[in-house]
Protein backbone atom coordinates (compact mmCIF):
# COMPACT_ATOMS: atom_id res chain seq x y z
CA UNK A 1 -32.68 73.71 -34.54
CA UNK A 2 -31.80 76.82 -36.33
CA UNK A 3 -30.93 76.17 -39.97
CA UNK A 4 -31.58 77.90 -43.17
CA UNK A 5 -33.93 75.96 -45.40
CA UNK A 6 -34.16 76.73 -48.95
CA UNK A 7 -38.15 76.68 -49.80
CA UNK A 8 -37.82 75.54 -53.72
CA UNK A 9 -38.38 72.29 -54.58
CA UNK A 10 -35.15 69.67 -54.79
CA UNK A 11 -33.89 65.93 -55.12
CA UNK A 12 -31.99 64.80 -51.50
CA UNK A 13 -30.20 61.29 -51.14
CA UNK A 14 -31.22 59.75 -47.90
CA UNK A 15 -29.43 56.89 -46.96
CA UNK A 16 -31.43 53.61 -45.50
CA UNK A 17 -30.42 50.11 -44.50
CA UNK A 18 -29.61 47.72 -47.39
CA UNK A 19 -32.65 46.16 -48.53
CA UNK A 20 -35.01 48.31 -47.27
CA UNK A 21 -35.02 50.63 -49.56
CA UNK A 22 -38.50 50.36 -50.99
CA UNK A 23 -40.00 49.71 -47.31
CA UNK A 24 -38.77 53.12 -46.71
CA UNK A 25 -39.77 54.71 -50.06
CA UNK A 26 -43.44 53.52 -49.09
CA UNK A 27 -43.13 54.74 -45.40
CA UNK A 28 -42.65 58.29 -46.57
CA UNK A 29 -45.43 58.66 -48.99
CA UNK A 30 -48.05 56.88 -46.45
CA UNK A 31 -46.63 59.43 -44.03
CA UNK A 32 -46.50 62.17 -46.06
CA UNK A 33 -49.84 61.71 -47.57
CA UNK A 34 -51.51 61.09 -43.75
CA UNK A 35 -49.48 64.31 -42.36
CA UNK A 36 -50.78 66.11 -45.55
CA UNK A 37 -47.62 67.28 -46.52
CA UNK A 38 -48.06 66.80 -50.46
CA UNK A 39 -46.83 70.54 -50.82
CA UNK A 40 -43.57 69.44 -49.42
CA UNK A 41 -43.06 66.25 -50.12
CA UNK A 42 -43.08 65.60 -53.83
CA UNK A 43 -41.26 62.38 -55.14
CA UNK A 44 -39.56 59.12 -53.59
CA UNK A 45 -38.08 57.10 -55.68
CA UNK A 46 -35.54 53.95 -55.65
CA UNK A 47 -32.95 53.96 -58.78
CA UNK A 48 -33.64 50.84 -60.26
CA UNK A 49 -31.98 49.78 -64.15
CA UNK A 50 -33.21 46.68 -66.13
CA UNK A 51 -30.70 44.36 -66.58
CA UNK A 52 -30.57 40.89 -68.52
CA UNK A 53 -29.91 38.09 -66.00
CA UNK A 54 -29.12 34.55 -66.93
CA UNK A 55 -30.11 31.58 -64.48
CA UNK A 56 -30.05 27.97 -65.35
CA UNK A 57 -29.81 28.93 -69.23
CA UNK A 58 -32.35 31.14 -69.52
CA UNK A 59 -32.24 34.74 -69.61
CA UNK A 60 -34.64 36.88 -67.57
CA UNK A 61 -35.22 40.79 -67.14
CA UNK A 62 -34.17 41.95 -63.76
CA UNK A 63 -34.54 44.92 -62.12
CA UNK A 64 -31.45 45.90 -59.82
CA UNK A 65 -30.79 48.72 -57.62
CA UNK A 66 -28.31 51.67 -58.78
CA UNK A 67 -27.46 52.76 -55.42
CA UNK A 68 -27.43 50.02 -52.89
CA UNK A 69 -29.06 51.39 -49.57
CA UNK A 70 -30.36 54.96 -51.20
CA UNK A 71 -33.63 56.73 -51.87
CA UNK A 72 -34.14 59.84 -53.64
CA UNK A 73 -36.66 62.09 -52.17
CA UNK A 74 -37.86 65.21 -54.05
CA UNK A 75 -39.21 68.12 -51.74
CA UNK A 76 -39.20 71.14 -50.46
CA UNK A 77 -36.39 71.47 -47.01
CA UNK A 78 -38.18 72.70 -43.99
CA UNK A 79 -38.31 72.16 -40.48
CA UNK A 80 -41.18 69.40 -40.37
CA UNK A 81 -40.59 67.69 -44.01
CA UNK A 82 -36.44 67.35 -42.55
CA UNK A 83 -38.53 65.34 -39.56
CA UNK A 84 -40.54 62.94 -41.26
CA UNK A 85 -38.36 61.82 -43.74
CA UNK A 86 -35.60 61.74 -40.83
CA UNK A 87 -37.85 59.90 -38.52
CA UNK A 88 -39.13 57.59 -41.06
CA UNK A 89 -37.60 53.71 -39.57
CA UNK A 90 -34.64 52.25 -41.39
CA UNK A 91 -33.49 56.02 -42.75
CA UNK A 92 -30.15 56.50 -41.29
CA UNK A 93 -30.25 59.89 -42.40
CA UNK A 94 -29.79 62.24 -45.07
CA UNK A 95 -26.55 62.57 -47.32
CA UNK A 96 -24.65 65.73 -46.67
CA UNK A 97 -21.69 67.78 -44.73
CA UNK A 98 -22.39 67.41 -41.24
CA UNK A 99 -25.83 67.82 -40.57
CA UNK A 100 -26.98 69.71 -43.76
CA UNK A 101 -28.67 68.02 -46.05
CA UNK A 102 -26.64 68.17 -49.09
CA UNK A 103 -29.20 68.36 -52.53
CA UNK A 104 -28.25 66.10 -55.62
CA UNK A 105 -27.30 67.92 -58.44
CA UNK A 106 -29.64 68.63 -61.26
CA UNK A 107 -27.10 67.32 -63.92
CA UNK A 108 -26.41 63.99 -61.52
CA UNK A 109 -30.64 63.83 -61.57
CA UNK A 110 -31.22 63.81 -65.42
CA UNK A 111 -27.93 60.84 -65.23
CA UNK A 112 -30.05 58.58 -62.57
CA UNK A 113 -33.59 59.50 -64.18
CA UNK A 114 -32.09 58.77 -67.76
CA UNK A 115 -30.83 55.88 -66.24
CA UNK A 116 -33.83 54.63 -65.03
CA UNK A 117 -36.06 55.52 -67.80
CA UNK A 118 -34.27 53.06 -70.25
CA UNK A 119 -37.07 50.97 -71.54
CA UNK A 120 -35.08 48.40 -73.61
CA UNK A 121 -32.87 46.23 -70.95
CA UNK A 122 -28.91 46.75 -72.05
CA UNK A 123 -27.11 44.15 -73.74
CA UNK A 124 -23.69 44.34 -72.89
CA UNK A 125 -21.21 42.85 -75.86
CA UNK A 126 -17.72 43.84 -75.67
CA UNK A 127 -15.99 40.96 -77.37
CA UNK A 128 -14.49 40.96 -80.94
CA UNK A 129 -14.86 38.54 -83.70
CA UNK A 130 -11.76 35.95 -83.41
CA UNK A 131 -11.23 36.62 -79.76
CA UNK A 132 -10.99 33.27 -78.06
CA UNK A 133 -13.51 32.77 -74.75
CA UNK A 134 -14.40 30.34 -72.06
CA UNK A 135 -18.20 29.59 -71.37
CA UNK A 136 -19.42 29.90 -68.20
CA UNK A 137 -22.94 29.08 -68.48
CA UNK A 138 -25.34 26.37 -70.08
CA UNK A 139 -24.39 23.24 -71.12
CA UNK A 140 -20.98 24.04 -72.40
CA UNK A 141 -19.81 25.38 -69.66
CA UNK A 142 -16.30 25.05 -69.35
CA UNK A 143 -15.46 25.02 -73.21
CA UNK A 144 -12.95 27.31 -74.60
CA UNK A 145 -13.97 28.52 -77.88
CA UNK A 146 -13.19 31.59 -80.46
CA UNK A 147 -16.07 33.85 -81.45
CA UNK A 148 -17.22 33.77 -85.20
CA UNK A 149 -20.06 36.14 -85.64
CA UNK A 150 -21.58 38.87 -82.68
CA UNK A 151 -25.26 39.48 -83.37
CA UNK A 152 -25.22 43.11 -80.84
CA UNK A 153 -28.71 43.40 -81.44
CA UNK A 154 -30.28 40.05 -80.14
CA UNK A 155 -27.00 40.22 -78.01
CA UNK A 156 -26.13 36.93 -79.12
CA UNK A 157 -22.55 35.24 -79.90
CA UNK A 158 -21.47 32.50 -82.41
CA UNK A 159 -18.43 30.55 -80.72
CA UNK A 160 -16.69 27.92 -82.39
CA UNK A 161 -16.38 25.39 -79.27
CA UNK A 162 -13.63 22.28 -80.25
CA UNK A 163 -15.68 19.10 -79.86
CA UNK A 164 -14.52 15.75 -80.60
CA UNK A 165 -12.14 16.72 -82.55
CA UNK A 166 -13.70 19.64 -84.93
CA UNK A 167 -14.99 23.07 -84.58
CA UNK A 168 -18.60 23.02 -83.39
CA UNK A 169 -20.46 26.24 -83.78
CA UNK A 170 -22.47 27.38 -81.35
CA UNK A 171 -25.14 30.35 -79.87
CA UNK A 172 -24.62 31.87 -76.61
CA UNK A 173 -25.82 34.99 -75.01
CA UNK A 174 -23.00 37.18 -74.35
CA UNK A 175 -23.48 36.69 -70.64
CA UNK A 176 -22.43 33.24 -70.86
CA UNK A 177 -19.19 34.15 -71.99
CA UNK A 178 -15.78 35.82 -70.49
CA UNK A 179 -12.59 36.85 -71.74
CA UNK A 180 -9.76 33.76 -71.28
């Protein structure tokens, strides 16, 4: 195999089965670190974001993959660092044109590690006071209702649900709710 490696140091995409991307992410650095190849071999990491999740009412931090079936590797290309990541199990192979390996962009690397780095999990409100809303979570599922106040900090909603006849205020995350 004759190809021209470039010896500095840069982020590839390697693609893996679904689900095993963190098997695979530990695979390489045990093999890298008992092949000694630490000067090639600097960083593998799986994109992960925190999101807010709500099950059965109550809300939970997740984290969730960015790219389904992907791990970044940062290293140095060369003959024997191409093999082990290559032959690592469950890596289907590396992300490129043909059979070069194709490196990530810096600008697309500072995007995913920006990404990534977000300590506070994102609170996604897109709804405007007055817009009308059907739950879809918690115990008023179902109801129709017309928001009354957005609190975009706690990420909270105050929705004006019809009950028995009168207008019934009440707080729901903003995950509970979608446009009617």
């Amino acid at each position: 195999m004759t190809k021209r490696y470039d010896s500095q140091k840069q982020w590839y995409a390697i693609h893996t089965y679904s689900g095993y991307e963190e098997k695979v992410a530990e695979s390489i650095r045990q093999r890298c670190e008992s092949l000694d190849m630490g000067d090639k071999i600097y960083q593998v990491v799986v994109p992960k974001e925190k999101m807010i999740e709500i099950k059965n009412g109550k809300r939970k931090v997740v984290e969730k993959r960015i790219f389904q079936g992907y791990v970044l590797v940062q290293m140095k290309m060369s003959e024997d660092a191409w093999y082990i990541v290559r032959n690592t199990p469950s890596v289907t192979g590396f992300v490129g044109s043909g059979t070069e390996p194709t490196p990530v962009e810096d600008e697309e690397m500072d995007k995913i590690m920006k990404r990534m780095g977000r300590d506070d999990p994102k609170h996604k409100i897109d709804f405007n006071v007055g817009e009308v809303v059907n739950i879809i979570d918690g115990p008023f599922k179902g109801f129709d209702g017309s928001i009354n106040e957005i609190d975009p900090a706690k990420g909270k909603l105050k929705v004006l649900v019809n009950m028995f006849g009168r207008e019934t205020p009440v707080e729901l995350d903003g995950l509970q709710v979608k446009r009617v």
